[in-house]
N, C-alpha and C. Protein backbone atom coordinates (compact mmCIF):
# COMPACT_ATOMS: atom_id res chain seq x y z
N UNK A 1 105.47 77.38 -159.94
CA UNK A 1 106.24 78.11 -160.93
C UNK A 1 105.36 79.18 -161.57
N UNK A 2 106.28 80.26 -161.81
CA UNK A 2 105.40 81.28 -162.38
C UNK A 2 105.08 81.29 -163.81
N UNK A 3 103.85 81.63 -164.62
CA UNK A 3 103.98 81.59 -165.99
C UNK A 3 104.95 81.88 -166.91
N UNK A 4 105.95 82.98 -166.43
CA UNK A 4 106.48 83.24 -167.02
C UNK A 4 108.03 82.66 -167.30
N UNK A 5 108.10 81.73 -165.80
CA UNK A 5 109.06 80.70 -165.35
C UNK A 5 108.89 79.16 -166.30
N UNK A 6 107.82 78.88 -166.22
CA UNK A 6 107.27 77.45 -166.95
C UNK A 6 107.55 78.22 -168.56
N UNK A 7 107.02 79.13 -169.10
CA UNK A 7 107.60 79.26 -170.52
C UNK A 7 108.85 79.44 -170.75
N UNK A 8 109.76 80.16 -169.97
CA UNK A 8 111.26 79.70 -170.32
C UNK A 8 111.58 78.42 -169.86
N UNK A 9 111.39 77.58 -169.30
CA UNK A 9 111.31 76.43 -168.90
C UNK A 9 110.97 75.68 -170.34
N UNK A 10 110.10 75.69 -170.63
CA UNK A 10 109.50 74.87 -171.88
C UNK A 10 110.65 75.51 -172.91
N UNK A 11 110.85 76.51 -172.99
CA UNK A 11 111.27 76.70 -174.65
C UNK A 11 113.21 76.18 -174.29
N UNK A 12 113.50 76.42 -172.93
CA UNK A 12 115.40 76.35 -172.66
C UNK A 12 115.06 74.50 -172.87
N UNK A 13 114.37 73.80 -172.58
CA UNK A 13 114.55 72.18 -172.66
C UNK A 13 114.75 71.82 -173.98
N UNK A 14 114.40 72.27 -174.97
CA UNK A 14 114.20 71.82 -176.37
C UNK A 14 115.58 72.19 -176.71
N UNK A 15 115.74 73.60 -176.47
CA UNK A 15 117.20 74.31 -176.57
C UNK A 15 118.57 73.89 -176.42
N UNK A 16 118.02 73.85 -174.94
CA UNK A 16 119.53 72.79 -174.57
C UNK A 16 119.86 71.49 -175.56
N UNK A 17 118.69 71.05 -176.12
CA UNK A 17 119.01 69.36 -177.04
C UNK A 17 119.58 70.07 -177.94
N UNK A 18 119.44 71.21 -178.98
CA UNK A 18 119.95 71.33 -179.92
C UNK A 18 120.91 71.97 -179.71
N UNK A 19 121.35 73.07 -178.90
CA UNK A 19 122.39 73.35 -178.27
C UNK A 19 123.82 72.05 -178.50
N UNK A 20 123.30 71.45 -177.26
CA UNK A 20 124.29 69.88 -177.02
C UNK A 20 124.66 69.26 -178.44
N UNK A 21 123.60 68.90 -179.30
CA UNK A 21 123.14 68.04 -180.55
C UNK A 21 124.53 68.76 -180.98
N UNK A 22 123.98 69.96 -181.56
CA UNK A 22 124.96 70.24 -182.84
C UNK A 22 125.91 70.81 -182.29
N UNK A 23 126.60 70.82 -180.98
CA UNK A 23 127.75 71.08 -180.42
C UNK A 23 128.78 69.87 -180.86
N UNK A 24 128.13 68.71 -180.75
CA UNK A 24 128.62 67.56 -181.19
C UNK A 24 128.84 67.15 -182.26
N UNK A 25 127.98 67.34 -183.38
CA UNK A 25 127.79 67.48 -184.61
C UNK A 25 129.18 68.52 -185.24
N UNK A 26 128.99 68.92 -184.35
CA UNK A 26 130.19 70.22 -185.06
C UNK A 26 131.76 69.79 -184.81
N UNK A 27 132.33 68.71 -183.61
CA UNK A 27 133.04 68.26 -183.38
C UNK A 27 133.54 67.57 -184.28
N UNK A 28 132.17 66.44 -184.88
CA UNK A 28 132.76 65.87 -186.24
C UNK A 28 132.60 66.06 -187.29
N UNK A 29 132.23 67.40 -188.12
CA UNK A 29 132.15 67.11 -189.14
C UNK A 29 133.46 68.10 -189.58
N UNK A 30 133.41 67.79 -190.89
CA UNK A 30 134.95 68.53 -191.75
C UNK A 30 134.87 70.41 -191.78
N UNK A 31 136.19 70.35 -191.05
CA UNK A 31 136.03 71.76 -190.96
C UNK A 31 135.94 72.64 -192.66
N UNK A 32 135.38 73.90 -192.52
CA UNK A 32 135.10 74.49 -193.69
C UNK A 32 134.05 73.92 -194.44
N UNK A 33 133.14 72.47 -194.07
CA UNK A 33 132.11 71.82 -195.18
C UNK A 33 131.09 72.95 -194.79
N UNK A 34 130.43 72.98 -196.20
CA UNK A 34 128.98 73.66 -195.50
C UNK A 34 128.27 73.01 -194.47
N UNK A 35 128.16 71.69 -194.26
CA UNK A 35 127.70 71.27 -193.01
C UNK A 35 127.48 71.75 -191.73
N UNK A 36 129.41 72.09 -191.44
CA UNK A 36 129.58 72.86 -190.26
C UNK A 36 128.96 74.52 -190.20
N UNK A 37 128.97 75.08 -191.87
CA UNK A 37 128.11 76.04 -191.58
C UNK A 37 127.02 76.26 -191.62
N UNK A 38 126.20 75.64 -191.70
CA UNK A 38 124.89 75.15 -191.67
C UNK A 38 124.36 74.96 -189.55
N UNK A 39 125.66 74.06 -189.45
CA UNK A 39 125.33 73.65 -187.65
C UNK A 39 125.66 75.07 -187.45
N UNK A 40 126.68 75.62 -187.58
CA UNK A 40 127.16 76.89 -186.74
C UNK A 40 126.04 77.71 -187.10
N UNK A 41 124.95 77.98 -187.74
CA UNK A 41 124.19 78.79 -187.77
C UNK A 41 122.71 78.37 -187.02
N UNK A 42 123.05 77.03 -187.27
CA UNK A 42 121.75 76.74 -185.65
C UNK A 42 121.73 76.86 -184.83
N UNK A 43 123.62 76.42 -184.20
CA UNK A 43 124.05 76.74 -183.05
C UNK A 43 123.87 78.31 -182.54
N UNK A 44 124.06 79.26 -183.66
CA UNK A 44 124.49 80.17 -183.06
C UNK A 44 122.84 81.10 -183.29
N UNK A 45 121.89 80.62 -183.73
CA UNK A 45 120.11 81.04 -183.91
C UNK A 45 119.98 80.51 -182.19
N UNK A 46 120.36 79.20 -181.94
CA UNK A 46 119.65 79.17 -180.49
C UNK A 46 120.28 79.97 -179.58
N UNK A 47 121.47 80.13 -179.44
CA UNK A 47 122.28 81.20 -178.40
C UNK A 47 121.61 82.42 -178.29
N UNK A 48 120.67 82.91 -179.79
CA UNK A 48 120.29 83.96 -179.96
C UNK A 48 118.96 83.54 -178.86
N UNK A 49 118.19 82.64 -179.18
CA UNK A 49 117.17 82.93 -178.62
C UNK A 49 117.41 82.11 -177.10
N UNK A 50 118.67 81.78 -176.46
CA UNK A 50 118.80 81.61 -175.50
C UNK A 50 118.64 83.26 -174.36
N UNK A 51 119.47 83.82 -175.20
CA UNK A 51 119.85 85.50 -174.53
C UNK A 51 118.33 86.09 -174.74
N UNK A 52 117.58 85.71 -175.57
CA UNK A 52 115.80 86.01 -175.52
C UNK A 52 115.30 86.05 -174.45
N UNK A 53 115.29 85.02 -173.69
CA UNK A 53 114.41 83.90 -172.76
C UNK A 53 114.78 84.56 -172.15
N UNK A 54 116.51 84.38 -171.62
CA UNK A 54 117.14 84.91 -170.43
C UNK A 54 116.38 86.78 -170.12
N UNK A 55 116.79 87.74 -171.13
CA UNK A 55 116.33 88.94 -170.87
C UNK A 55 114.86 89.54 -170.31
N UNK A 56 114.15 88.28 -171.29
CA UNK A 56 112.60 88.15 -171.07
C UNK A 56 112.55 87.85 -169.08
N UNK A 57 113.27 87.03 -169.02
CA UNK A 57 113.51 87.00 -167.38
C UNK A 57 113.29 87.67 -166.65
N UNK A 58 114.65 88.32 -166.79
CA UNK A 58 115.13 89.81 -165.96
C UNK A 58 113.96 90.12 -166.08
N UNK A 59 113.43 90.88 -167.34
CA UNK A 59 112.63 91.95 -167.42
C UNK A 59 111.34 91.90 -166.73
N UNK A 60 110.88 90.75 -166.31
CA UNK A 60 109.84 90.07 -165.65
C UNK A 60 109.55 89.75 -164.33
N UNK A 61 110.71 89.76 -163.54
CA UNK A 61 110.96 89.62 -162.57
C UNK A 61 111.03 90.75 -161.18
């Protein structure tokens, strides 16, 4: 694997847990609590740095 393969590698594994985690999390908790906006903003920080990794890719490749 290339270095630059093993570091998106390392950082998408952690990702995906919290990804999944608070996908679920978000299923149950009460819609409108701050809770859910609290998850929806983790959820939607890792998506951000999902499209990171991914571009970092391309651009590398």
């Amino acid at each position: 694997m290339r270095p630059n393969q093993t570091l998106a590698h390392e950082i998408n594994n952690p990702l995906f847990a919290i990804l999944g985690l608070t996908e679920l999390l978000l299923a149950e908790v009460e819609k409108g609590s701050r809770m859910q906006e609290r998850l929806e903003l983790i959820h939607d920080s890792a998506l951000e740095i999902k499209e990171i990794v991914r571009t970092a890719q391309r651009e590398r490749t």
